[in-house]
N, C-alpha and C. Protein backbone atom coordinates (compact mmCIF):
# COMPACT_ATOMS: atom_id res chain seq x y z
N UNK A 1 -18.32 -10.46 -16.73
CA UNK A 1 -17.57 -11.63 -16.31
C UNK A 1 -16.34 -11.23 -15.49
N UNK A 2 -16.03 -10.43 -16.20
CA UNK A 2 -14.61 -9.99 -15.05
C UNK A 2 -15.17 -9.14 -13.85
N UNK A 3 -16.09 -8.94 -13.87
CA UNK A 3 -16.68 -8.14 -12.55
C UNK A 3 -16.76 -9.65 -11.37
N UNK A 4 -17.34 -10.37 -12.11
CA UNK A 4 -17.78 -11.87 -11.56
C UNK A 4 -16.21 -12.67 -10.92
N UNK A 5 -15.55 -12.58 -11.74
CA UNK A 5 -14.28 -13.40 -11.30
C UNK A 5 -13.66 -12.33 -10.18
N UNK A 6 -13.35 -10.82 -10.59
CA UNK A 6 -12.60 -10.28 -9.39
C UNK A 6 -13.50 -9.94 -8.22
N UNK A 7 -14.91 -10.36 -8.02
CA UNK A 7 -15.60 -10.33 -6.57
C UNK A 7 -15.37 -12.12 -5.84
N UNK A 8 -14.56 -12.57 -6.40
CA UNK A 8 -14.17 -14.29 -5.98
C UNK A 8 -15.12 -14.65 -5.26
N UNK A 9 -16.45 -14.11 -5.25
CA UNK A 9 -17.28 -14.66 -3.88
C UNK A 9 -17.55 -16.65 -4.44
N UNK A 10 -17.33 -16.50 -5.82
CA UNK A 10 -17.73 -18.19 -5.78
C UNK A 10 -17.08 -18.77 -7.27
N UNK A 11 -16.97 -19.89 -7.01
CA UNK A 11 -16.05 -20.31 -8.34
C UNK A 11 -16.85 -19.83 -9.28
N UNK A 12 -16.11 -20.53 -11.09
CA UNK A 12 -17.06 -19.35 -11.95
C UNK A 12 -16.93 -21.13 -12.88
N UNK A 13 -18.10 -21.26 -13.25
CA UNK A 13 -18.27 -22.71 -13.63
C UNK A 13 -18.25 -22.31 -15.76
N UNK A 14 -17.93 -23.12 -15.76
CA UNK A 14 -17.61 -23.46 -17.80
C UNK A 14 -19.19 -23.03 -18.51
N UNK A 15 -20.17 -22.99 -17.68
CA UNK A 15 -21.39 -22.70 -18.39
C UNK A 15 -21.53 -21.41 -18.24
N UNK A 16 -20.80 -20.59 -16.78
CA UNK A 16 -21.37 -19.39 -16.90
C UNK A 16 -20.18 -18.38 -17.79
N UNK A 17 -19.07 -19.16 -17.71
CA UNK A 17 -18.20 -18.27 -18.92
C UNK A 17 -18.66 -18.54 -20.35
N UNK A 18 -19.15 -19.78 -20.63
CA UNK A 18 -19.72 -19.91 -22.06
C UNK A 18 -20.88 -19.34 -22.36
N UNK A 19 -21.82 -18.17 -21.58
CA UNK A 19 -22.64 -17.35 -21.69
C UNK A 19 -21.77 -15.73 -22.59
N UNK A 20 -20.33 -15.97 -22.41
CA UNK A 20 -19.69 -15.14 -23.01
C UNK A 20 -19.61 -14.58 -23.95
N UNK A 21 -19.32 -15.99 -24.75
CA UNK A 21 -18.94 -16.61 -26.10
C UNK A 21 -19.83 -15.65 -26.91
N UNK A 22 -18.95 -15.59 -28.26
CA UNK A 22 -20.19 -14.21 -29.31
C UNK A 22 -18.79 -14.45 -30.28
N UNK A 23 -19.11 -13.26 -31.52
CA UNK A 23 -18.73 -13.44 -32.59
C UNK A 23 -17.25 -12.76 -32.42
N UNK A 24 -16.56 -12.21 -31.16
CA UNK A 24 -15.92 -11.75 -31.22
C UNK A 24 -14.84 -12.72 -30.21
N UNK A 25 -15.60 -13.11 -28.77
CA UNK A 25 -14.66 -13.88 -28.00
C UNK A 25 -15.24 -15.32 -28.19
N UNK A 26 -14.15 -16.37 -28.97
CA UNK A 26 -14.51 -17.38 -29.59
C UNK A 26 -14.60 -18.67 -28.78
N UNK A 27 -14.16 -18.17 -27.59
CA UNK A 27 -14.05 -20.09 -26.34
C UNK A 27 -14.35 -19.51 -24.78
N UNK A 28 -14.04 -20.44 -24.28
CA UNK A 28 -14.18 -20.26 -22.87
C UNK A 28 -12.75 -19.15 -22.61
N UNK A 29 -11.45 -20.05 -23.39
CA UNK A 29 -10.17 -19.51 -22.90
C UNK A 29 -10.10 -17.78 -23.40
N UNK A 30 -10.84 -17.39 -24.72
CA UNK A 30 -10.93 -16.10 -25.02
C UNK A 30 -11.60 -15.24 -23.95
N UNK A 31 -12.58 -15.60 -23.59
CA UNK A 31 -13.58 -15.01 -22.56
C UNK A 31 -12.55 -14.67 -21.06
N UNK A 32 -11.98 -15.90 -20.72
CA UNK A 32 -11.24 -15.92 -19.12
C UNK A 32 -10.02 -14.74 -20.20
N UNK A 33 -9.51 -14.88 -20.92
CA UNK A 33 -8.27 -14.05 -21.25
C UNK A 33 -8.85 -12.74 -21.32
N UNK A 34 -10.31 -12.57 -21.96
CA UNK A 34 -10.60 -10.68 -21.83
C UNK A 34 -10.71 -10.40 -20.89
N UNK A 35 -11.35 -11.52 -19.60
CA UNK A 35 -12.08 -10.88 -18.35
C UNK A 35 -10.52 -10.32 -17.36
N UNK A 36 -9.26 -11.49 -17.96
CA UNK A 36 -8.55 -10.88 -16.90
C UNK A 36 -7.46 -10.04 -17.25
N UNK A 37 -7.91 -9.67 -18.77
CA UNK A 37 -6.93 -8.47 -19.47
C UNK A 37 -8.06 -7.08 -18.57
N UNK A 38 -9.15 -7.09 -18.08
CA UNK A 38 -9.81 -5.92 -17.75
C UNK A 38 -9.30 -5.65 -16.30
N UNK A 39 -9.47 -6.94 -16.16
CA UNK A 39 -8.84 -6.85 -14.38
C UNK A 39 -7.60 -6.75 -14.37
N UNK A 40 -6.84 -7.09 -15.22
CA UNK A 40 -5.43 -6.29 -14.97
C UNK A 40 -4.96 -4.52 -15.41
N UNK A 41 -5.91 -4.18 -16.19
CA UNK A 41 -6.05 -2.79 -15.88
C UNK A 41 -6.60 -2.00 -14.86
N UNK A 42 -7.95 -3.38 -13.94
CA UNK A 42 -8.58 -2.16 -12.93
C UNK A 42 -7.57 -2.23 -11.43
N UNK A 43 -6.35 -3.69 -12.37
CA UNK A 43 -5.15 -3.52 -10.95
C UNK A 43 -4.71 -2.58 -11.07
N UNK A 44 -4.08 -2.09 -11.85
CA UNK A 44 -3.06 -1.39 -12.58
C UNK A 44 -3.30 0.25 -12.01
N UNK A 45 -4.32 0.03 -12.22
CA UNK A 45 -5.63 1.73 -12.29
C UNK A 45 -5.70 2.09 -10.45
N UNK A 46 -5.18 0.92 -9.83
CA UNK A 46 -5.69 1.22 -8.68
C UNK A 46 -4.49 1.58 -7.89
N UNK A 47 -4.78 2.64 -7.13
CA UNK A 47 -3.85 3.84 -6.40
C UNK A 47 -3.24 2.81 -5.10
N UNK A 48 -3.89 2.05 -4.60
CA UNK A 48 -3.57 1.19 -3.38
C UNK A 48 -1.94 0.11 -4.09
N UNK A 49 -2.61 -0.33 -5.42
CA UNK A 49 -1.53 -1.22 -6.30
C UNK A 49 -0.20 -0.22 -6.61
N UNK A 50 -0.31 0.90 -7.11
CA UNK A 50 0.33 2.16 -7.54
C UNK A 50 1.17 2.32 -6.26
N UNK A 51 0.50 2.52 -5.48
CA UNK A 51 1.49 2.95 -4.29
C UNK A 51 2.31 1.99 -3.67
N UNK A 52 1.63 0.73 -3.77
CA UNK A 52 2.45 -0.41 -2.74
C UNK A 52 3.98 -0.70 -3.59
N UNK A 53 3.75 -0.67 -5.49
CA UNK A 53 4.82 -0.94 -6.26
C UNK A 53 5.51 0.69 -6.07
N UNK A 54 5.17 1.54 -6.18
CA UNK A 54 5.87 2.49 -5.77
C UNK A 54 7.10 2.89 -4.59
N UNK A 55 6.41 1.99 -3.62
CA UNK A 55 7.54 2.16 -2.40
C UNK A 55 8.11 1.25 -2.55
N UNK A 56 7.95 -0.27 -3.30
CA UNK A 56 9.17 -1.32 -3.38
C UNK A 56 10.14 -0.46 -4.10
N UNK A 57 10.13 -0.18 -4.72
CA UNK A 57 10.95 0.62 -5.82
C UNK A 57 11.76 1.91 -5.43
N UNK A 58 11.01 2.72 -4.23
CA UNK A 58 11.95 3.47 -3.48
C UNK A 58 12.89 2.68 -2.86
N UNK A 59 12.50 1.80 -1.59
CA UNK A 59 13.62 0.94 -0.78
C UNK A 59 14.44 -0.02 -1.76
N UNK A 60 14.25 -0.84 -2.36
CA UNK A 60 14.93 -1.87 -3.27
C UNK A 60 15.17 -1.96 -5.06
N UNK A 61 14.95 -0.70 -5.72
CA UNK A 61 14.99 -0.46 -7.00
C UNK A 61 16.66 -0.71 -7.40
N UNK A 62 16.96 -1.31 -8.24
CA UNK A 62 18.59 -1.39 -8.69
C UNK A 62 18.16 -1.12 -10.02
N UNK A 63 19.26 -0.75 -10.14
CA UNK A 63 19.60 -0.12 -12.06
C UNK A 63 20.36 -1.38 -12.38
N UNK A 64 20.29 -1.99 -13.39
CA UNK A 64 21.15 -2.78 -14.16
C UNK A 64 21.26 -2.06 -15.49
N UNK A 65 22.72 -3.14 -16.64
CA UNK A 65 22.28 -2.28 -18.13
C UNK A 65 23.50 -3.91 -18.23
N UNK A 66 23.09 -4.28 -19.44
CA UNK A 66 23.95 -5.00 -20.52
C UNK A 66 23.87 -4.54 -21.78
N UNK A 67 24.92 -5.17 -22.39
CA UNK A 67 25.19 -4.57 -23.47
C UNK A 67 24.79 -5.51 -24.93
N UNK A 68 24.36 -4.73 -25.72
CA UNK A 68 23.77 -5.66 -26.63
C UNK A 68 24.62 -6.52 -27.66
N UNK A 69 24.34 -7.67 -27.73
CA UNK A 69 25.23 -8.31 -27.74
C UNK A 69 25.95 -8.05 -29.43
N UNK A 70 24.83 -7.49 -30.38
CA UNK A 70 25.27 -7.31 -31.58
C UNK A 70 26.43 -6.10 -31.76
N UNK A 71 26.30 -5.45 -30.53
CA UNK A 71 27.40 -4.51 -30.70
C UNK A 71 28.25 -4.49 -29.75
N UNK A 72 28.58 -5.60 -28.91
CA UNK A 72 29.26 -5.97 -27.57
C UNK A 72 30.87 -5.43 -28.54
N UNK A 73 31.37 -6.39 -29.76
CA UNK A 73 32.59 -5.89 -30.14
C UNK A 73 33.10 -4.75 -30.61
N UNK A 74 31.98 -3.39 -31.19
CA UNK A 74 32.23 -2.49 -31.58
C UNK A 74 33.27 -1.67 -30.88
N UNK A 75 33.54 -0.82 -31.80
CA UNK A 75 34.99 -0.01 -31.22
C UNK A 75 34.54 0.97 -30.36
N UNK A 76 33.21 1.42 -30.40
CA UNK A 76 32.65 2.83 -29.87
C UNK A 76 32.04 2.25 -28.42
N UNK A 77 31.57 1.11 -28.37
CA UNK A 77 30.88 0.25 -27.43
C UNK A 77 32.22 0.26 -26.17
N UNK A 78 33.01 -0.06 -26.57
CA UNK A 78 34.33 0.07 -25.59
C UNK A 78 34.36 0.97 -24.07
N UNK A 79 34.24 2.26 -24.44
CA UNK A 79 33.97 3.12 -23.48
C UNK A 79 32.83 2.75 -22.47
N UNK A 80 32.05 1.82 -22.75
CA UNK A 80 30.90 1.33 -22.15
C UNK A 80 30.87 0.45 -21.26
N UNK A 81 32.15 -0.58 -21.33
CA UNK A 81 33.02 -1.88 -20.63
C UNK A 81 32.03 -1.58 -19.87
N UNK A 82 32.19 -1.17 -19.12
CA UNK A 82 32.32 -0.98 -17.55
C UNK A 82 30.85 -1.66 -17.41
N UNK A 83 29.91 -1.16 -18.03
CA UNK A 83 28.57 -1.83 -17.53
C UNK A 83 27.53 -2.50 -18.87
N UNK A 84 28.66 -3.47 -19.30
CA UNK A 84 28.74 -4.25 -20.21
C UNK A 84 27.60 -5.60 -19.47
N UNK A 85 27.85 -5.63 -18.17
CA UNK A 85 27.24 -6.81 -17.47
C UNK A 85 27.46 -6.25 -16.26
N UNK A 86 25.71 -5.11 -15.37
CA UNK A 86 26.07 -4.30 -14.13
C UNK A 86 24.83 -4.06 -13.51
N UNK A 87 24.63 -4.08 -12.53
CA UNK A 87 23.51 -3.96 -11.61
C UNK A 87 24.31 -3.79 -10.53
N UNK A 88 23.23 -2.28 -9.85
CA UNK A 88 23.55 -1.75 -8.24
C UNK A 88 22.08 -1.40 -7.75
N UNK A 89 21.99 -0.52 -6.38
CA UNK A 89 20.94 -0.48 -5.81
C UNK A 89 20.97 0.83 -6.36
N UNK A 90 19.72 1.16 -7.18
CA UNK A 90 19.39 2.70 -7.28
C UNK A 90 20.31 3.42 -6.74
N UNK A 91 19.43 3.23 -5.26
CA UNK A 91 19.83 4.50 -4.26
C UNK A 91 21.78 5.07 -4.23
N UNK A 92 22.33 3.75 -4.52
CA UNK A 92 23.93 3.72 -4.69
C UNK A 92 24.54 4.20 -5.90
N UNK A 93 23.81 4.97 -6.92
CA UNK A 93 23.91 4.82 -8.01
C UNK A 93 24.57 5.92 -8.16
N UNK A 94 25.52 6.60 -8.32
CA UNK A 94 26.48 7.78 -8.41
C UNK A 94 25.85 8.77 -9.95
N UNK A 95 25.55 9.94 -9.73
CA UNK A 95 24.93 10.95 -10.88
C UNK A 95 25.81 10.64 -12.04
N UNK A 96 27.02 10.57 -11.74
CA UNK A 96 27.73 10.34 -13.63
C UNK A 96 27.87 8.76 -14.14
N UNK A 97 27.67 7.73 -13.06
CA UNK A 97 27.16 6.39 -13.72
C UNK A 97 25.89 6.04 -14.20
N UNK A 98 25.06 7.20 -13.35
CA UNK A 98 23.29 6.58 -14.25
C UNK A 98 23.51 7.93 -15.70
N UNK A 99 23.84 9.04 -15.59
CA UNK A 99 24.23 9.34 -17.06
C UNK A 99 25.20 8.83 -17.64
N UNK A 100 26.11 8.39 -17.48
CA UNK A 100 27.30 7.34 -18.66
C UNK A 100 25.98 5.93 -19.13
N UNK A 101 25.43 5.36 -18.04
CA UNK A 101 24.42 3.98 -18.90
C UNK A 101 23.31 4.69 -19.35
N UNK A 102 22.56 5.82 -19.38
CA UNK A 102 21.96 6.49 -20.07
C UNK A 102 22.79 6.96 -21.33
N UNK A 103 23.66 7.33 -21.62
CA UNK A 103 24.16 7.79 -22.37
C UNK A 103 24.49 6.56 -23.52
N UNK A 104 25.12 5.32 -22.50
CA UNK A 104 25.48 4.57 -23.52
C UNK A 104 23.53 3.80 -24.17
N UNK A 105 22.82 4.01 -23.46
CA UNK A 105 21.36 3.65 -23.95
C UNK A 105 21.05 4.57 -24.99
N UNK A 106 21.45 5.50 -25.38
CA UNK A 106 21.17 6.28 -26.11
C UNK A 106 21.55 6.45 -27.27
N UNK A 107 23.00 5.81 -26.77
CA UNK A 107 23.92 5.74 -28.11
C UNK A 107 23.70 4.41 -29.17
N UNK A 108 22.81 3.27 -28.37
CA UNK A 108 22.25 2.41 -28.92
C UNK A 108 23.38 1.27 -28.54
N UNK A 109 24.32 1.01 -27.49
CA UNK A 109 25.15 -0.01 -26.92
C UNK A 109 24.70 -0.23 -25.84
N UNK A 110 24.14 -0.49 -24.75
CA UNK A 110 23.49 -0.65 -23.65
C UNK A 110 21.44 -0.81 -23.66
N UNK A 111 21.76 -1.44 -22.83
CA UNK A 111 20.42 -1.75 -22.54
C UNK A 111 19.85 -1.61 -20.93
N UNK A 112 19.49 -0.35 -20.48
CA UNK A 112 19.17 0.02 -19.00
C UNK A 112 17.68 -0.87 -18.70
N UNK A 113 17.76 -0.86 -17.58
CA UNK A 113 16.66 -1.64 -16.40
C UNK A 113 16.99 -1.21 -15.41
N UNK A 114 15.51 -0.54 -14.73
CA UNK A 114 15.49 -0.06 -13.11
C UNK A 114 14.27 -1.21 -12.78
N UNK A 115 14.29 -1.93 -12.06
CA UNK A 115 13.35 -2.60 -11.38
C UNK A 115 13.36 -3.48 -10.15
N UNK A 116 12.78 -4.25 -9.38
CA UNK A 116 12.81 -4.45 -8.16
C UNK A 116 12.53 -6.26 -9.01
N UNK A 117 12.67 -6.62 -7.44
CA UNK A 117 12.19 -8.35 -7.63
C UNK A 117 10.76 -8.68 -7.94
N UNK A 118 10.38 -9.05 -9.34
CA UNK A 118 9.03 -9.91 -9.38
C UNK A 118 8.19 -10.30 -8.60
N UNK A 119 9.02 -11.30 -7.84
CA UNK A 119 8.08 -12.05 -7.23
C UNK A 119 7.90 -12.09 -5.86
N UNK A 120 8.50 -10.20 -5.41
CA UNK A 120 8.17 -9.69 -4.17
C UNK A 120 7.06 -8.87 -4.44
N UNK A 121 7.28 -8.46 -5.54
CA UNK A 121 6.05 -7.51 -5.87
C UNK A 121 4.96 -7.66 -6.44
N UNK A 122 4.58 -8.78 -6.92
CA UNK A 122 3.48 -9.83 -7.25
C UNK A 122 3.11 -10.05 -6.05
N UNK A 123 3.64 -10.69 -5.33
CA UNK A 123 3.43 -11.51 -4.17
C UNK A 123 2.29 -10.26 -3.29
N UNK A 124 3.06 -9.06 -3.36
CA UNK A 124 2.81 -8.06 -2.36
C UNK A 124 1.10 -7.91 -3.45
N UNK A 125 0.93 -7.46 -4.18
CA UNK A 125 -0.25 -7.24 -5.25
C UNK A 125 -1.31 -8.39 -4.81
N UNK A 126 -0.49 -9.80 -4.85
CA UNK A 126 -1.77 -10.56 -4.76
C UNK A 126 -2.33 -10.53 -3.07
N UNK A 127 -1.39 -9.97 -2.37
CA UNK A 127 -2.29 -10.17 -0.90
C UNK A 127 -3.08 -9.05 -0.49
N UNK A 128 -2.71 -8.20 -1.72
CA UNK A 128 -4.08 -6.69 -1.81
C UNK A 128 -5.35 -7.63 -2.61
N UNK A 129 -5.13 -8.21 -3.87
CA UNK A 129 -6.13 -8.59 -4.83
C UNK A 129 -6.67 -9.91 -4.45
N UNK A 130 -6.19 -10.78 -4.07
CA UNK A 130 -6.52 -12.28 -4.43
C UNK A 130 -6.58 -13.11 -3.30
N UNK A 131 -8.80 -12.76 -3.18
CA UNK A 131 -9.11 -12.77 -1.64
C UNK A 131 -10.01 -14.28 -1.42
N UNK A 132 -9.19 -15.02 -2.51
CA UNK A 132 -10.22 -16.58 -2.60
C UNK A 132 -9.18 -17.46 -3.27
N UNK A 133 -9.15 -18.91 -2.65
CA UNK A 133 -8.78 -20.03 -3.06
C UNK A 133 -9.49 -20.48 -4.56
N UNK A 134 -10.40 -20.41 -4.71
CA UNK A 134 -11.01 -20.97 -5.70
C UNK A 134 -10.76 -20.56 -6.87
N UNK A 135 -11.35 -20.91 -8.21
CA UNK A 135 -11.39 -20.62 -9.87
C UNK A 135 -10.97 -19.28 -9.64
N UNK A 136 -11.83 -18.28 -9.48
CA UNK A 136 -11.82 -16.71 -9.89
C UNK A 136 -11.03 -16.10 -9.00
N UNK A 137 -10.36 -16.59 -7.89
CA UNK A 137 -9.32 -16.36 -7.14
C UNK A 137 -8.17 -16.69 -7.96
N UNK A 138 -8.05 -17.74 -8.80
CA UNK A 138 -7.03 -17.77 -9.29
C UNK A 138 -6.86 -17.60 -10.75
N UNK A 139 -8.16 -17.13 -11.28
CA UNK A 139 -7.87 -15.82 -12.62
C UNK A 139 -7.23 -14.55 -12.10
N UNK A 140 -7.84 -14.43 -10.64
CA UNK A 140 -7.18 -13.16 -10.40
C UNK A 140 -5.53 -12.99 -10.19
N UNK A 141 -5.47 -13.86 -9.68
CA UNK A 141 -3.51 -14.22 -9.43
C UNK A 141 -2.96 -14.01 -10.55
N UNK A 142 -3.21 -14.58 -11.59
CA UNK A 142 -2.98 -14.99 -13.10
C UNK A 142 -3.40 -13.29 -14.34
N UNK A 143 -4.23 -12.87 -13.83
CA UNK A 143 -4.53 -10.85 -14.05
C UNK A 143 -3.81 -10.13 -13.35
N UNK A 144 -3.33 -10.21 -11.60
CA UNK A 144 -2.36 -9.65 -10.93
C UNK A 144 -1.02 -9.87 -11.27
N UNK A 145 -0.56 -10.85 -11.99
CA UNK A 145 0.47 -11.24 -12.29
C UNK A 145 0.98 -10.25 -13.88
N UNK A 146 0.12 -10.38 -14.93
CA UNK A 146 -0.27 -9.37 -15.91
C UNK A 146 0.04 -8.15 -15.82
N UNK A 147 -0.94 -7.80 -14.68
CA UNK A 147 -0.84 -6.43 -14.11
C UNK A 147 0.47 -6.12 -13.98
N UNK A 148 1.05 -6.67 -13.06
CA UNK A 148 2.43 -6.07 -12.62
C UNK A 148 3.84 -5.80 -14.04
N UNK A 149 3.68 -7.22 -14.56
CA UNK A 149 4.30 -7.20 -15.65
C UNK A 149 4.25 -6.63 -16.86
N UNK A 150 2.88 -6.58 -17.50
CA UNK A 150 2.66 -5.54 -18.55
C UNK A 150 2.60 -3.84 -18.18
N UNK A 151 1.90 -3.54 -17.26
CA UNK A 151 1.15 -2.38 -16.79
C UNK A 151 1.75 -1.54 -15.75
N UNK A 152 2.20 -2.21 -14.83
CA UNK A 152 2.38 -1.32 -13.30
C UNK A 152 3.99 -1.18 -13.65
N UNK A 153 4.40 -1.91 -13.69
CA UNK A 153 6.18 -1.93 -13.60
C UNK A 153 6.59 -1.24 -15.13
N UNK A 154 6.37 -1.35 -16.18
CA UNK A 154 6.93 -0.19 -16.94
C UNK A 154 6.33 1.22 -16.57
N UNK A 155 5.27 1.51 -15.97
CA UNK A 155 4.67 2.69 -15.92
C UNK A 155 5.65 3.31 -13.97
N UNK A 156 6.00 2.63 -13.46
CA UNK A 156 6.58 3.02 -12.62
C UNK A 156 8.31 2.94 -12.70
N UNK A 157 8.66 2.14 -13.38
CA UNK A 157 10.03 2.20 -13.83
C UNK A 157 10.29 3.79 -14.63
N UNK A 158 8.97 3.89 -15.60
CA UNK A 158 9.44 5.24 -16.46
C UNK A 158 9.19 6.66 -15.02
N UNK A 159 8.68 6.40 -14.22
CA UNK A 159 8.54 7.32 -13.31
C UNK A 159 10.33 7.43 -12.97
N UNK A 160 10.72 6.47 -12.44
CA UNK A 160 11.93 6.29 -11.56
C UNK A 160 13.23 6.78 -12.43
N UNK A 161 12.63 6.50 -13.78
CA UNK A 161 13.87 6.73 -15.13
C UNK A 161 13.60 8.55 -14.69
N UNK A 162 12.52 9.06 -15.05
CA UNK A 162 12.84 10.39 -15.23
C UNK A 162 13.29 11.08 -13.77
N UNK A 163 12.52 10.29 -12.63
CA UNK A 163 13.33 11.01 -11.12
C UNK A 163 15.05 10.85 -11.26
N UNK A 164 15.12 10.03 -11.57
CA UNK A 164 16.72 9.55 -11.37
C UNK A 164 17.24 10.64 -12.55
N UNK A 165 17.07 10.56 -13.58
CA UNK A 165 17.57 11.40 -14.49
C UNK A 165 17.91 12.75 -14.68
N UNK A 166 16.84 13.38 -13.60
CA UNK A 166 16.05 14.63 -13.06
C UNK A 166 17.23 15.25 -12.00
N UNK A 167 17.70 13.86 -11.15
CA UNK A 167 18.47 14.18 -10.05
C UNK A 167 19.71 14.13 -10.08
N UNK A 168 19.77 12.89 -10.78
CA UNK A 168 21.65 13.23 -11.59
C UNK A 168 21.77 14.24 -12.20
N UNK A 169 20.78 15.16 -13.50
CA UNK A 169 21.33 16.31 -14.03
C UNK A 169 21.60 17.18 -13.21
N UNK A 170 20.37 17.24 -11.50
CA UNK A 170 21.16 18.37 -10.84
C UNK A 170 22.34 18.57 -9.98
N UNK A 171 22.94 17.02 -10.01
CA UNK A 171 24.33 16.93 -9.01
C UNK A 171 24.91 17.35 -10.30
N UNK A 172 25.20 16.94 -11.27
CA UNK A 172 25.96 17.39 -12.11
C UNK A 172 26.26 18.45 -12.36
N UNK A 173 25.51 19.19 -12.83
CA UNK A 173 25.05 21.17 -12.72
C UNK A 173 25.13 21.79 -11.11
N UNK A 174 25.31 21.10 -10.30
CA UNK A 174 25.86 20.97 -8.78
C UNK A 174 27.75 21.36 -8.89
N UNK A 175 27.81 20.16 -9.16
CA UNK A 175 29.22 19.64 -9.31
C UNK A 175 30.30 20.82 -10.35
N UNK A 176 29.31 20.87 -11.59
CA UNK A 176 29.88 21.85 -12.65
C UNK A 176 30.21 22.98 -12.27
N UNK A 177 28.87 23.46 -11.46
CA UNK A 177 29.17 24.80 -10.86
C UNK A 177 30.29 25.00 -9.69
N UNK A 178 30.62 24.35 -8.96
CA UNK A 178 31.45 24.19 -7.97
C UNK A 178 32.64 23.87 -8.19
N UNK A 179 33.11 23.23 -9.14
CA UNK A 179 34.46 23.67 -10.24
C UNK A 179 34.73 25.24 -10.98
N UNK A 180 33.30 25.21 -11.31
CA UNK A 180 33.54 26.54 -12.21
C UNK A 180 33.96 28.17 -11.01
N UNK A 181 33.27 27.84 -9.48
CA UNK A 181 33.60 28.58 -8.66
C UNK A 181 34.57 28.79 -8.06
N UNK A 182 35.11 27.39 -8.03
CA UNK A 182 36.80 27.09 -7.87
C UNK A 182 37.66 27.75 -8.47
N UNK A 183 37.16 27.49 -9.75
CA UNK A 183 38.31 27.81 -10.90
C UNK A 183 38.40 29.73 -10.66
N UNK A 184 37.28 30.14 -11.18
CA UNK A 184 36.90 31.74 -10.75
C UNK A 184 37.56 32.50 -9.59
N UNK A 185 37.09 31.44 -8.43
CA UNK A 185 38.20 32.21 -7.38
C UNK A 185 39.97 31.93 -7.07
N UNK A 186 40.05 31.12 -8.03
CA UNK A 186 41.70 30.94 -7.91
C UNK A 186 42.44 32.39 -8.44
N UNK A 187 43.68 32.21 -8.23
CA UNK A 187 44.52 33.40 -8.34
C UNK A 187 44.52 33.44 -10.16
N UNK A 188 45.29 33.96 -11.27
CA UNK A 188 45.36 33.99 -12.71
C UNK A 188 46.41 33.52 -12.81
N UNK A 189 47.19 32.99 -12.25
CA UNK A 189 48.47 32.22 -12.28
C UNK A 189 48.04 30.78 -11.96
N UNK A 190 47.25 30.52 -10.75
CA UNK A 190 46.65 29.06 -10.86
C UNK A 190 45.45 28.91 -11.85
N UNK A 191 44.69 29.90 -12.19
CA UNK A 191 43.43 29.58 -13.33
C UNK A 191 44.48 29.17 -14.75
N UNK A 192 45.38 30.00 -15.21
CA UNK A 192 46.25 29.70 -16.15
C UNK A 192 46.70 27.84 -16.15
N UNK A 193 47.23 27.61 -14.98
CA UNK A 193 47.76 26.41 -15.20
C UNK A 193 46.80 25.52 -15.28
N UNK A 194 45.56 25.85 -14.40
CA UNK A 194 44.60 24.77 -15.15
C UNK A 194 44.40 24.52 -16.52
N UNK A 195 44.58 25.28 -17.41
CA UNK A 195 44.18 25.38 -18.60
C UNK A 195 45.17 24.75 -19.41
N UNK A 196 46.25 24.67 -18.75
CA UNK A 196 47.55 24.20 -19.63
C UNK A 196 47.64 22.56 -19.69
């Protein structure tokens, strides 16, 4: 059946989904819900879908993070202000602000999100997938939509979490080192006063 609905060549009529029906999928609506839980994995699965959400997410990915609200007043949460209520563009995202909202995600006061607009990236999915007006054209919209939301977008967000994470540790260890070379080549009269 889901082979049937994602070839949209023709609507899919109530008798031929009730050929479904068995001891396991109990209605018409169980049957349309497995056929387009399959098709939202063979979106998901597919390298053309993979790649198109992939490059939204290079050009237009923003980091947001709020803060949870059960611990918005805590005393430790404080240090966190800052991106209490915050969204920027990835790409703008400075190496010690995506580790400070990592950090505060960790600490269990923040709540991080890297993701792009919905309903650019749906939109973009269904004009790969959803090649018919009719019924099974629009199970498929309704599986592409799935797709993106259950399947494609956490599995490409966790990509973007570990690049980003990957790349801030090395400005940092960048940065560290280039103090620490500073410091090394100063005279022992200026290394001293740093220390003081």
């Amino acid at each position: 059946m889901a082979q049937l609905l994602f070839d949209q060549s023709q609507p899919v009529s109530d008798e031929q989904i009730a050929a479904y029906i068995n001891e396991q999928v109990k209605d018409n609506a169980d049957a349309l819900q497995g056929a387009r839980d399959i098709i939202a994995e063979w979106i998901s699965e597919s390298e053309q879908a993979r790649t198109t959400v992939r490059s939204m997410f290079q050009e237009t990915a923003a980091i947001s993070a709020r803060v949870l609200t059960t611990k918005k007043d805590a005393e430790e949460a404080q240090k966190y202000r800052d991106y209490f209520d915050f969204k920027e563009p990835l790409a703008d995202c400075p190496s010690h602000r995506l580790l400070a909202i990592r950090r505060g995600e960790k600490e269990g006061f923040l709540i991080m999100d890297i993701g792009i607009e919905k309903e650019s990236a749906v939109g973009e999915l269904k004009n790969i997938f959803v090649k018919s007006s009719n019924s099974a054209g629009g199970q498929v919209a309704l599986a592409t939509e799935d797709a993106y939301s259950r399947l494609l977008k956490p599995a490409i967000e966790t990509e973007f979490r570990m690049s980003s994470k990957t790349a801030a540790d090395e400005e940092a260890i960048r940065v560290f080192a280039e103090n620490l070379r500073q410091l090394l080549l100063a005279s022992p009269w200026e290394a001293s006063a740093c220390w003081r």
